[in-house]
Protein backbone atom coordinates (compact mmCIF):
# COMPACT_ATOMS: atom_id res chain seq x y z
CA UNK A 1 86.25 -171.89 -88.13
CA UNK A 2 83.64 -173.34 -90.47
CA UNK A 3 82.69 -172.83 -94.14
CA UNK A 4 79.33 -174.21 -94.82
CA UNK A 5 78.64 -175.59 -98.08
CA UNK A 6 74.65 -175.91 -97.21
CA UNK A 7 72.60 -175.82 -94.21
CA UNK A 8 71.69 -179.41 -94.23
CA UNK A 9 71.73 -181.34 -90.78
CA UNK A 10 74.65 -183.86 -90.31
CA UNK A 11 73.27 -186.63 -88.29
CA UNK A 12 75.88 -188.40 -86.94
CA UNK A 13 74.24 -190.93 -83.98
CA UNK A 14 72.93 -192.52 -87.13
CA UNK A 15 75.97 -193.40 -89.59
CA UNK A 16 76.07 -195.77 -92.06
CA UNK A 17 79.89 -196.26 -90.53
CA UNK A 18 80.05 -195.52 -87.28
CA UNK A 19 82.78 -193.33 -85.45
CA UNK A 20 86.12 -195.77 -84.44
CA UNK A 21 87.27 -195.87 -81.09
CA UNK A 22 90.63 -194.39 -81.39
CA UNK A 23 91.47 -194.38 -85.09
CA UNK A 24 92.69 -190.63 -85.56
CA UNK A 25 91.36 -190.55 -88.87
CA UNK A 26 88.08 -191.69 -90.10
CA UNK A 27 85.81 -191.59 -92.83
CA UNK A 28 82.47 -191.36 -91.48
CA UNK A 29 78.88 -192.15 -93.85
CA UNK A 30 75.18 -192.10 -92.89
CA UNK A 31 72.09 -189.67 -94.10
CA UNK A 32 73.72 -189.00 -97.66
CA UNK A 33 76.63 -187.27 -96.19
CA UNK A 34 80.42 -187.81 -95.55
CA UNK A 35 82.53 -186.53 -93.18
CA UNK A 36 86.54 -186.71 -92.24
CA UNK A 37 87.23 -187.26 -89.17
CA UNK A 38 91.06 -186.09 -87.71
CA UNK A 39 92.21 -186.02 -84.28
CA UNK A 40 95.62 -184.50 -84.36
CA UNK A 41 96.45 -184.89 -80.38
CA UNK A 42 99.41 -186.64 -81.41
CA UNK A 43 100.79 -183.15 -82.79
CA UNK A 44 101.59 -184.31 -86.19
CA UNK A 45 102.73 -181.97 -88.87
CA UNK A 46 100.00 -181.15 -92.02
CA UNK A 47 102.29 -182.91 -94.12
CA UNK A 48 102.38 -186.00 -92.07
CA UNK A 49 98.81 -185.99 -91.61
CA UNK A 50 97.58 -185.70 -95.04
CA UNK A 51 99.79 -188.42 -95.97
CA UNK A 52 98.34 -190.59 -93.31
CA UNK A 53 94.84 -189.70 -93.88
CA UNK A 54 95.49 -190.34 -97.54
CA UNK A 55 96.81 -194.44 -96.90
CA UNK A 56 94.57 -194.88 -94.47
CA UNK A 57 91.14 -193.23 -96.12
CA UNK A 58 91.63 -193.84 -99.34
CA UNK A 59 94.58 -196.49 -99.72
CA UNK A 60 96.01 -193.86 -102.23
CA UNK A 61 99.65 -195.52 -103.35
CA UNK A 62 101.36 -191.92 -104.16
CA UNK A 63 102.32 -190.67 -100.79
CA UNK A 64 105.42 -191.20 -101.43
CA UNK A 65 106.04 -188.89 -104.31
CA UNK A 66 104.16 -186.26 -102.28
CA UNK A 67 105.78 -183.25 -100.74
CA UNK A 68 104.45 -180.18 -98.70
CA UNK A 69 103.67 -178.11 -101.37
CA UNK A 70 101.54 -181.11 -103.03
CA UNK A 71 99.78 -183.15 -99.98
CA UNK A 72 97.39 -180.68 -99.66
CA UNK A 73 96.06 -181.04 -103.30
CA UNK A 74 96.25 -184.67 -103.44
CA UNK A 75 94.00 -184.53 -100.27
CA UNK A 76 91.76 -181.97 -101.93
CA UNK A 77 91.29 -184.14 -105.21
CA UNK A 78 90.46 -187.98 -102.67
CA UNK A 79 87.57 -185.25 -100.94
CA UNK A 80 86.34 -184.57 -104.41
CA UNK A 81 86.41 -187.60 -105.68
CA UNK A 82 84.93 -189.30 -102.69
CA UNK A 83 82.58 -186.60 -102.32
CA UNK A 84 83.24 -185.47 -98.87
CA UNK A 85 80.76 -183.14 -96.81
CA UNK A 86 82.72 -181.90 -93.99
CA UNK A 87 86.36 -182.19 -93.05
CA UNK A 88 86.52 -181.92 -89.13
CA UNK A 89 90.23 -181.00 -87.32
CA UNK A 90 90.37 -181.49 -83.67
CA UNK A 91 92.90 -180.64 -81.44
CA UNK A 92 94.12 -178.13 -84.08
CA UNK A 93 96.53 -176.78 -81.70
CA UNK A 94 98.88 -179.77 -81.06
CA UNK A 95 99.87 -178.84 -84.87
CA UNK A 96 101.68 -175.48 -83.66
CA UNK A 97 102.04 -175.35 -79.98
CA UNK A 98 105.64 -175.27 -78.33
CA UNK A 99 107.09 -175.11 -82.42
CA UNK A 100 107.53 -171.83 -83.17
CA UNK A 101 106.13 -169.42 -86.03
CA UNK A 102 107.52 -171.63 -89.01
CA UNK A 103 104.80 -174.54 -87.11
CA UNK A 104 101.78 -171.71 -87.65
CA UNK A 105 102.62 -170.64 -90.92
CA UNK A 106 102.73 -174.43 -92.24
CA UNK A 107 99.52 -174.81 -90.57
CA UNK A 108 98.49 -171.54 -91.78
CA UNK A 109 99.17 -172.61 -95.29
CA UNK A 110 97.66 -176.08 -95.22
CA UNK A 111 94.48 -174.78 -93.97
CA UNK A 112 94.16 -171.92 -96.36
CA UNK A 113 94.64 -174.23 -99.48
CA UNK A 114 92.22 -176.85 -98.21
CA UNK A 115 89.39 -174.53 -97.43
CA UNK A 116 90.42 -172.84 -100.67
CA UNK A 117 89.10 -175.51 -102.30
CA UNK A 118 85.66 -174.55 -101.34
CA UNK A 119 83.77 -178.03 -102.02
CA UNK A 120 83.25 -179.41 -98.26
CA UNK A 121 82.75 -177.60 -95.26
CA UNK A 122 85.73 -177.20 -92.30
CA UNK A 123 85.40 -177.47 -88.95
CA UNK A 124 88.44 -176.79 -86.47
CA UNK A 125 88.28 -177.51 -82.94
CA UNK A 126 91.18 -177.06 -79.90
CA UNK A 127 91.31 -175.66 -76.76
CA UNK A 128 91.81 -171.25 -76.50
CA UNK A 129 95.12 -171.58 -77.95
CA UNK A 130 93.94 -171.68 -81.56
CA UNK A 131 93.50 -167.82 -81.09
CA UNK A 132 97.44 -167.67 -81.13
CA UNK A 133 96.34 -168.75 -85.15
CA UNK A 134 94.59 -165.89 -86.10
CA UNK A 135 96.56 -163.12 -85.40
CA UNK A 136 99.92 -164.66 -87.08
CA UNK A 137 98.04 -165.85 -90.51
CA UNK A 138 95.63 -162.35 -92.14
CA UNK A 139 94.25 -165.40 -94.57
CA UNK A 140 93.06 -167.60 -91.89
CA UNK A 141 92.01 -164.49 -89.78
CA UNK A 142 89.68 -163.26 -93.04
CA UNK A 143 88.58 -166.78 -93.93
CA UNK A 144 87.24 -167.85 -90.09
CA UNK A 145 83.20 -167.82 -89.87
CA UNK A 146 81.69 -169.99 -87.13
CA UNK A 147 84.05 -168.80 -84.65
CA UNK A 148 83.07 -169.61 -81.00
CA UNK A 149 85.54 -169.63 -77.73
CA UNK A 150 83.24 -172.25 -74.96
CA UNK A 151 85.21 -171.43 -71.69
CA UNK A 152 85.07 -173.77 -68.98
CA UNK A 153 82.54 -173.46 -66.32
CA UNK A 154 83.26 -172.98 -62.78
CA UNK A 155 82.25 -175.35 -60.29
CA UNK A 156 83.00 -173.23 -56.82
CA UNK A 157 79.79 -172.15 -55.69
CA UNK A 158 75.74 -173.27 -55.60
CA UNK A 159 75.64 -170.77 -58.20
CA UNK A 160 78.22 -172.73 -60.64
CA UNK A 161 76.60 -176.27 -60.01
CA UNK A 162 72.83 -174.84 -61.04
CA UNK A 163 74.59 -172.88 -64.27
CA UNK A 164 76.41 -176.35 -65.02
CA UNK A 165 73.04 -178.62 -64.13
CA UNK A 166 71.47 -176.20 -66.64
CA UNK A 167 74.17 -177.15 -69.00
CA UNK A 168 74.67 -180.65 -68.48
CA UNK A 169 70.72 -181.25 -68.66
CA UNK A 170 69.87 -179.62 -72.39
CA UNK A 171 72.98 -181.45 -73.38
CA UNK A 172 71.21 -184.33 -72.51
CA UNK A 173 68.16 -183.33 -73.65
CA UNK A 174 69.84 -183.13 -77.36
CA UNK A 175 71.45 -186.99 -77.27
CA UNK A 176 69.61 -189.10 -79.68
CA UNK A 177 68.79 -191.36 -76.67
CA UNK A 178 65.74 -192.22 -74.57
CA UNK A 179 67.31 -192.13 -71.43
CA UNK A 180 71.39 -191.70 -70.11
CA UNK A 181 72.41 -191.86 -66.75
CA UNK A 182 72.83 -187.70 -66.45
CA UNK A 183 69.19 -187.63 -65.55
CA UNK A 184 67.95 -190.99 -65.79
CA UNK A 185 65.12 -189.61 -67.56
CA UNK A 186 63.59 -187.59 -64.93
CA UNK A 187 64.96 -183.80 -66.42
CA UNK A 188 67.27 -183.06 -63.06
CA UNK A 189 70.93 -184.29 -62.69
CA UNK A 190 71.51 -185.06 -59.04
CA UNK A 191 74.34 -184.04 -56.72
CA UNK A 192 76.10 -186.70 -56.83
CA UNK A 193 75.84 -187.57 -60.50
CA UNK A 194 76.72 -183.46 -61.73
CA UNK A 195 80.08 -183.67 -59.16
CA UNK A 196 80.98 -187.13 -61.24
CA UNK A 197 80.45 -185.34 -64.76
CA UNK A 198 82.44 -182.26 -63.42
CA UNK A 199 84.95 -184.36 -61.67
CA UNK A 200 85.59 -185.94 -64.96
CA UNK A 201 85.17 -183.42 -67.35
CA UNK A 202 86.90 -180.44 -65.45
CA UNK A 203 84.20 -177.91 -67.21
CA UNK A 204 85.02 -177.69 -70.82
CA UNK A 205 81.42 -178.16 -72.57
CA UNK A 206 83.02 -180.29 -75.34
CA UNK A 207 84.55 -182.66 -72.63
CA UNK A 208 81.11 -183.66 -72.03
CA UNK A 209 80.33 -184.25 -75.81
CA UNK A 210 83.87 -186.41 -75.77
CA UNK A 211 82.65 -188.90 -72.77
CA UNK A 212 78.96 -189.30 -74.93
CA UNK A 213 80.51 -190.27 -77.41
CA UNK A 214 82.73 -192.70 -76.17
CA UNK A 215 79.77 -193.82 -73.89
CA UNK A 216 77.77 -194.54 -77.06
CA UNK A 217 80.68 -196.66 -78.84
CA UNK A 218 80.94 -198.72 -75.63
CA UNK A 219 77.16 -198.84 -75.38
CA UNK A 220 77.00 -200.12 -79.25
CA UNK A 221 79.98 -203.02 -77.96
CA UNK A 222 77.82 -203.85 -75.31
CA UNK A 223 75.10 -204.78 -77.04
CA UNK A 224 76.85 -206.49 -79.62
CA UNK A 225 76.36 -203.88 -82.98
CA UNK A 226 72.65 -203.64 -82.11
CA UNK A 227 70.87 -199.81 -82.09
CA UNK A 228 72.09 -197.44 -79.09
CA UNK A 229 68.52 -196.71 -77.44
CA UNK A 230 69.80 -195.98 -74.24
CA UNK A 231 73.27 -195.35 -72.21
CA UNK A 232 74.31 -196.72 -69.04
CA UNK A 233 76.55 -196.16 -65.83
CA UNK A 234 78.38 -198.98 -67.20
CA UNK A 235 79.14 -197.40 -70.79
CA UNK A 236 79.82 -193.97 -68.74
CA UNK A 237 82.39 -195.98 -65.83
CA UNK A 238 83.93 -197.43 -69.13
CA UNK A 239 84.09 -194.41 -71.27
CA UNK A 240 85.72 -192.61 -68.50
CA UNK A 241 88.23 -195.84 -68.22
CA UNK A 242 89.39 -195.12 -72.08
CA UNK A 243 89.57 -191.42 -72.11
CA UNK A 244 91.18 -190.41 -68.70
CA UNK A 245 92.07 -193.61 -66.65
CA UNK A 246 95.68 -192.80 -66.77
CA UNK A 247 95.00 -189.30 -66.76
CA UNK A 248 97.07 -187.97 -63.03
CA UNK A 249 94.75 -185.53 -62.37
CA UNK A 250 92.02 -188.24 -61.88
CA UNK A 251 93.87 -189.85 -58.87
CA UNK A 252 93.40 -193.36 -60.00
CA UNK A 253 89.54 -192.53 -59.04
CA UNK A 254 86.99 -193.28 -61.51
CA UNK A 255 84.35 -191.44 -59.73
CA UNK A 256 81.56 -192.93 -61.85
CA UNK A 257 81.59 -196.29 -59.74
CA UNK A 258 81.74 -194.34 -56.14
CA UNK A 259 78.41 -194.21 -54.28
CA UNK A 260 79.19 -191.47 -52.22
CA UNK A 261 80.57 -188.00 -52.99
CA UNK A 262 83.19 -188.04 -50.30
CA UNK A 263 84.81 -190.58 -52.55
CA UNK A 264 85.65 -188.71 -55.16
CA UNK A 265 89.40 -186.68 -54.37
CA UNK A 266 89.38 -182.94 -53.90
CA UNK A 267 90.24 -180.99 -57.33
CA UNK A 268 90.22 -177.22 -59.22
CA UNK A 269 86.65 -176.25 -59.21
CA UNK A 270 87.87 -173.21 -61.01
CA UNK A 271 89.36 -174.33 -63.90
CA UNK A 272 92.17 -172.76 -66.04
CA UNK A 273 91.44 -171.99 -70.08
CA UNK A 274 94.51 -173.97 -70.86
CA UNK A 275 94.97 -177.06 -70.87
CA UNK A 276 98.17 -178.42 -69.08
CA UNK A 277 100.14 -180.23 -71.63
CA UNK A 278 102.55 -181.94 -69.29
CA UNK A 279 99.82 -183.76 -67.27
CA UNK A 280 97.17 -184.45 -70.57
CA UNK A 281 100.03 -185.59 -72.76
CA UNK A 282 101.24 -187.90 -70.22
CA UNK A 283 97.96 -189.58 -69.59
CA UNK A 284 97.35 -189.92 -73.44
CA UNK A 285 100.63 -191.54 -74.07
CA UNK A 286 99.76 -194.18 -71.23
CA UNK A 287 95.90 -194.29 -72.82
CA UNK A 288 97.22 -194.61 -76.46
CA UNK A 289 99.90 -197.49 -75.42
CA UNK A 290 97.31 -199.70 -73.13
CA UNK A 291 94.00 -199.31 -75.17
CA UNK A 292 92.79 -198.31 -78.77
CA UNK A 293 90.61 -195.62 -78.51
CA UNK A 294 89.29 -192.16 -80.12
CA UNK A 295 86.58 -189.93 -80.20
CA UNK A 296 84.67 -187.34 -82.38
CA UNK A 297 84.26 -184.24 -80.47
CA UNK A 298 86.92 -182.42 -78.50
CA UNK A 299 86.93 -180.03 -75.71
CA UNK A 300 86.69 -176.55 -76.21
């Protein structure tokens, strides 16, 4: 879902203020623009969210006296006073999932009023279970523009690795970077290199935007706040360490430090739209307790 306020290009490699690993909200500047970041996997409520996003962002002192009818406004009047661009939502779907209708309609209503306000563009982002959104709320299901379902790519036969080498090569081919360890700058991904990405990434195209970008806050650590000109295996074996390390389905195997394919444990190379909450809760939980950590751009 998306309302565009104008078609000008949000370049975010090159922020004023770069993207935090793991703060769920952020208030991102560079180019002239402004964007709010929030990552709702923690499955916070839109009341509890604006309220956070309001100390946090804009150290506003009357959260308290807020309630659910109000946050949204307050919210609506830091934007406009800050002069914010784009307000992005990922992980929508932890908001309503497993709660019941009276979770969607709250949603339903929190959404409406903020893109009611019609003076920054929104962005949601989840995995397919944000269609369960549209049919319950006729405002949302009018409002939605933008609206794009990426299903996970299969992995099961020579077929599936040449559609996902495709894939995984103009992705590349878009990073702001002179060279990343997908191709290593010579325009083919090798065997060994696509199974890694897949292993990791399980097929969801934005799963591969989520490891970039955590590859390109480690690179930035690395060297010390300097410019990102490059990534490396190293920011990849340590992006993959913060995002899925205690992730079960990985096996303890963090298959971008194995020199050999057989190294890397057997897994679904036909992977299922949903995402399986038990398993990806449980890993995030474990991530969120033994490292900070974040990112910008969520599976889809």
């Amino acid at each position: 879902m998306q309302q565009e306020r104008d078609r000008k290009t949000l370049d975010i490699p090159n922020c004023g203020k770069r993207p935090i690993k793991g703060e769920p909200y952020q208030l991102i500047e560079g180019n002239g623009k402004k964007i709010v970041y929030a990552d709702l996997t923690n499955g916070s409520t839109p009341f509890i969210a604006t309220c956070q996003m309001l100390e946090k962002l804009f150290n506003d002192i009357t959260t308290k006296k807020l309630s659910e009818s109000t946050a949204a406004g307050r919210l609506i009047d830091q934007f406009r006073f800050n002069k914010v661009d784009q307000f992005i939502i990922d992980e929508a779907q932890k908001m309503f999932v497993k709660k019941g209708d009276a979770a969607i309609s709250k949603f339903a209503s929190w959404l409406v009023t903020i893109e009611n306000a019609r003076l920054f563009g929104t962005v949601v982002m989840g995995d397919m279970r944000l269609k369960d959104l549209f049919p319950q709320d006729d405002a949302i299901n009018e409002r939605k523009t933008g609206l794009a379902f990426l299903r996970p790519f299969p992995f099961a036969t020579q077929a599936h690795e040449e559609d996902y080498e495709g894939f995984v090569v103009e992705f590349e081919r878009m990073l702001p970077f002179l060279k990343t360890p997908i191709t290593n700058g010579t325009g083919r991904c090798t065997p060994l290199m696509l199974h890694m990405i897949y292993f990791a990434t399980r097929g969801p195209p934005g799963a591969l935007s989520k490891l970039c970008e955590v590859a390109t806050v480690e690179a930035y650590e690395r060297l010390g706040g300097k410019n990102v000109e490059s990534l490396e295996m190293a920011d990849f074996v340590a992006a993959f360490d913060f995002l899925w390390k205690h992730d079960p389905r990985m096996k303890g195997v963090n298959p971008f430090t194995v020199d050999d394919r057989r190294k890397i444990p057997s897994f679904p190379l036909t992977p299922s739209e949903r995402e399986d909450d038990s398993k990806a809760d449980a890993g995030n939980a474990r991530r969120a307790s033994s490292k900070v950590g974040g990112r910008i751009i969520a599976k889809s």
